[in-house]
C-alpha atoms as a PDB file:
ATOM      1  CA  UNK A   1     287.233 109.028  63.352  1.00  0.00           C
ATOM      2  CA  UNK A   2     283.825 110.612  62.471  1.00  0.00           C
ATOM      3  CA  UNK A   3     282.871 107.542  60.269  1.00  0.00           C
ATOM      4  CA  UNK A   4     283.557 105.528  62.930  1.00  0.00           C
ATOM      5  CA  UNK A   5     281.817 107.475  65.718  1.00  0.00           C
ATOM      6  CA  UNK A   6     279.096 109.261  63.740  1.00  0.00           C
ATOM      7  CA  UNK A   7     276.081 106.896  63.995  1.00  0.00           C
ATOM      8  CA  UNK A   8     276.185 104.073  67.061  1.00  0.00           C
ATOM      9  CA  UNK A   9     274.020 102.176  67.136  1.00  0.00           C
ATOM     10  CA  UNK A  10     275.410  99.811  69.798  1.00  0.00           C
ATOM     11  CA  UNK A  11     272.741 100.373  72.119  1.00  0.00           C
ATOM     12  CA  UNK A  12     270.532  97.577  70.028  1.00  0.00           C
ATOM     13  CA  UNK A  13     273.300  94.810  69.299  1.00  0.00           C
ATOM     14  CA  UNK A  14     272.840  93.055  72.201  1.00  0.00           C
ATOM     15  CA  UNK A  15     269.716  91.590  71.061  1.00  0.00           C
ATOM     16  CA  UNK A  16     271.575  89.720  68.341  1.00  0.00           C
ATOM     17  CA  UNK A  17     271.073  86.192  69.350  1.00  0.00           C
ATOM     18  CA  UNK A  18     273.217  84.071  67.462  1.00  0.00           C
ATOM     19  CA  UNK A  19     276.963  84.648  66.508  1.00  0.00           C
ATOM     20  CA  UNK A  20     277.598  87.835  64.508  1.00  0.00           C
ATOM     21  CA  UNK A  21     280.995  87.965  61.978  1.00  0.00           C
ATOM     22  CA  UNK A  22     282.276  91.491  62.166  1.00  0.00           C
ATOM     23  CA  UNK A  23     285.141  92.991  59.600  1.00  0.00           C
ATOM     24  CA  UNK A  24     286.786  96.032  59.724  1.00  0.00           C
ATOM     25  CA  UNK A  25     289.752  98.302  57.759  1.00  0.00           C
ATOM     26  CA  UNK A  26     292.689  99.070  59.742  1.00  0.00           C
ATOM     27  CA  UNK A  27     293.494 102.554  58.248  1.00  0.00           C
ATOM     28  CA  UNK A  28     291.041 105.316  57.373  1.00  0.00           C
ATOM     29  CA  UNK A  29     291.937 107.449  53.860  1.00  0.00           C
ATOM     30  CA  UNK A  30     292.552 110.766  55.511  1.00  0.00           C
ATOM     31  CA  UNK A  31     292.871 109.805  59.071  1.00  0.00           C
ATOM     32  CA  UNK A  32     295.444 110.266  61.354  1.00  0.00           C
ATOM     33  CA  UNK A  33     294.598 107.643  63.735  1.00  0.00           C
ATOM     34  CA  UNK A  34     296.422 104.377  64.563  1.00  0.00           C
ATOM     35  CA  UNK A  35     295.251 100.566  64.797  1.00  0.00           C
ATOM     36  CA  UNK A  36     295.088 100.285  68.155  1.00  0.00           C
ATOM     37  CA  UNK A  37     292.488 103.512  68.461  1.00  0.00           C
ATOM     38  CA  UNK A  38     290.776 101.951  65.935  1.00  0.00           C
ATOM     39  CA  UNK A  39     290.236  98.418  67.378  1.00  0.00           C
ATOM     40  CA  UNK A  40     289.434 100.180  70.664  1.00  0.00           C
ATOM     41  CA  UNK A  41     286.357 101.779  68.947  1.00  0.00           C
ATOM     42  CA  UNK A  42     285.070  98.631  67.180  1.00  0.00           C
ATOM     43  CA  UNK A  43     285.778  96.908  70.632  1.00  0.00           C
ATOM     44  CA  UNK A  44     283.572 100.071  72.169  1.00  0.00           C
ATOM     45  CA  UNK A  45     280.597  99.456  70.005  1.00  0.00           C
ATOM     46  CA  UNK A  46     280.939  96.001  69.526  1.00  0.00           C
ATOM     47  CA  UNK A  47     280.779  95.172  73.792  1.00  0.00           C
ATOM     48  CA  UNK A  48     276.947  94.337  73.383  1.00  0.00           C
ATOM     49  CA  UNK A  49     277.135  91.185  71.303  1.00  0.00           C
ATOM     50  CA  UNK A  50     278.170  88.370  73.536  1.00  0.00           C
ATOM     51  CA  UNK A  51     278.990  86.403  70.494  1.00  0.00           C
ATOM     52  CA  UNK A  52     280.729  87.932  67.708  1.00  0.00           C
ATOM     53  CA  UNK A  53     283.917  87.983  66.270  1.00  0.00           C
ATOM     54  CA  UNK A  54     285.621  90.309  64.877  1.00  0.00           C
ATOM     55  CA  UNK A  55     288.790  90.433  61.646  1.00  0.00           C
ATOM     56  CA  UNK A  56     290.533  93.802  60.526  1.00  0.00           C
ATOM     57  CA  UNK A  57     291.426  93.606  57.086  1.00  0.00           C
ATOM     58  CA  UNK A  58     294.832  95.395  56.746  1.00  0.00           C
ATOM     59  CA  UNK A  59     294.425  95.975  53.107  1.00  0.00           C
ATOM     60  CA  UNK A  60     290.948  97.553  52.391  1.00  0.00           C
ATOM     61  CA  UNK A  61     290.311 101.016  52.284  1.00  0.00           C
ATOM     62  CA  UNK A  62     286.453 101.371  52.135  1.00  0.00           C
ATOM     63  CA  UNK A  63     284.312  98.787  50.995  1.00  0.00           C
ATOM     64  CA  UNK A  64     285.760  95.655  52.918  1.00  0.00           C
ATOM     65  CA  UNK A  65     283.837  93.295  50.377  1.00  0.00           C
ATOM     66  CA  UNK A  66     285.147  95.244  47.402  1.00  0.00           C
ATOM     67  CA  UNK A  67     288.357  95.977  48.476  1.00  0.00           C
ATOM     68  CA  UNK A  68     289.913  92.685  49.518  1.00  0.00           C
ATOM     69  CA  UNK A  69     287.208  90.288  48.039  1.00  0.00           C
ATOM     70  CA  UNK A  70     289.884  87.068  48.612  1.00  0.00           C
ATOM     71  CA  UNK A  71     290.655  88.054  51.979  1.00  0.00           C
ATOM     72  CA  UNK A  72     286.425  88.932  53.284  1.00  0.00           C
ATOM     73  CA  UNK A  73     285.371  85.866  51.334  1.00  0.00           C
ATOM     74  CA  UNK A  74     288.080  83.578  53.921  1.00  0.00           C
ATOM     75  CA  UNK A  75     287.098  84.825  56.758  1.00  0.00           C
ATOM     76  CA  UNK A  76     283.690  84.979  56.278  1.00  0.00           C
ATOM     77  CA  UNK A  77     283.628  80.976  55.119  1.00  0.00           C
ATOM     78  CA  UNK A  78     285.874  80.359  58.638  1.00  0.00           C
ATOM     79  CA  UNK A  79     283.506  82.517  60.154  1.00  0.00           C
ATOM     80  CA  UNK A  80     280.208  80.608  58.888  1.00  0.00           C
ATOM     81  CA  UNK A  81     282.162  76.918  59.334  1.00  0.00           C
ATOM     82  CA  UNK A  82     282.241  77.615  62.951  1.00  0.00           C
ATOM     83  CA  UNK A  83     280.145  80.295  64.521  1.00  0.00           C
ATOM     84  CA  UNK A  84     280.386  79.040  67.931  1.00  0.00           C
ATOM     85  CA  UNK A  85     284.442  78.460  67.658  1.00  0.00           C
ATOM     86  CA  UNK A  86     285.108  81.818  66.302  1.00  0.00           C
ATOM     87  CA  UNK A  87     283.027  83.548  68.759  1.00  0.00           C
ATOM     88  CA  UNK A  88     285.310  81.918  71.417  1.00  0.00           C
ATOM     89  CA  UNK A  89     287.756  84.670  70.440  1.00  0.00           C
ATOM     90  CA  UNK A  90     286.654  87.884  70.128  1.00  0.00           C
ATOM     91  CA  UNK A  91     289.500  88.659  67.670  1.00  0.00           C
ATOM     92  CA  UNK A  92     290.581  92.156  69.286  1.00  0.00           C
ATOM     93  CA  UNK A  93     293.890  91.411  68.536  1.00  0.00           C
ATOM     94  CA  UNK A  94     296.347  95.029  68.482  1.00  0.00           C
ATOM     95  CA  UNK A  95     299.594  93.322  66.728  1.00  0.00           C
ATOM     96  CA  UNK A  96     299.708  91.997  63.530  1.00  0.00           C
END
């Protein structure tokens, strides 16, 4: 929970002005914490940014680009299709 919690720096995020694409891992190596605490943090720090969406890969353990290169590179091209339309849903979503 550290890594998640160590550096915010939410306080600045709202001056993002177009739509921001945000990814995320669902499990952290070592952590004892579920998916639902952890999308509660991301939905924490990402409250600022009016329009953003976010995706939790459910297969990457560190490097979200490294780890699960097919899965990033789809949502990022559905993300950059449609800014607007994914921002519509904020993509907080606890059940998978």
């Amino acid at each position: 929970m550290t890594g998640l919690r160590g550096i915010d720096h939410a306080h600045g995020l709202g001056i993002a002005p177009g739509g921001t694409g945000c990814f995320g891992l669902a499990e952290l190596p070592g952590a004892q914490i579920d998916r639902a605490t952890v999308l509660g943090v991301f939905r924490e720090q990402f409250a600022a940014l009016s329009r953003m969406h976010f995706e939790m890969s459910e297969t990457a353990r560190h490097f979200v680009m490294f780890d699960d290169l097919p899965w990033f590179t789809a949502e990022l091209d559905r993300f950059l299709a449609d800014p607007d339309a994914a921002a519509r849903d904020r993509g907080f979503t606890a059940a998978r």
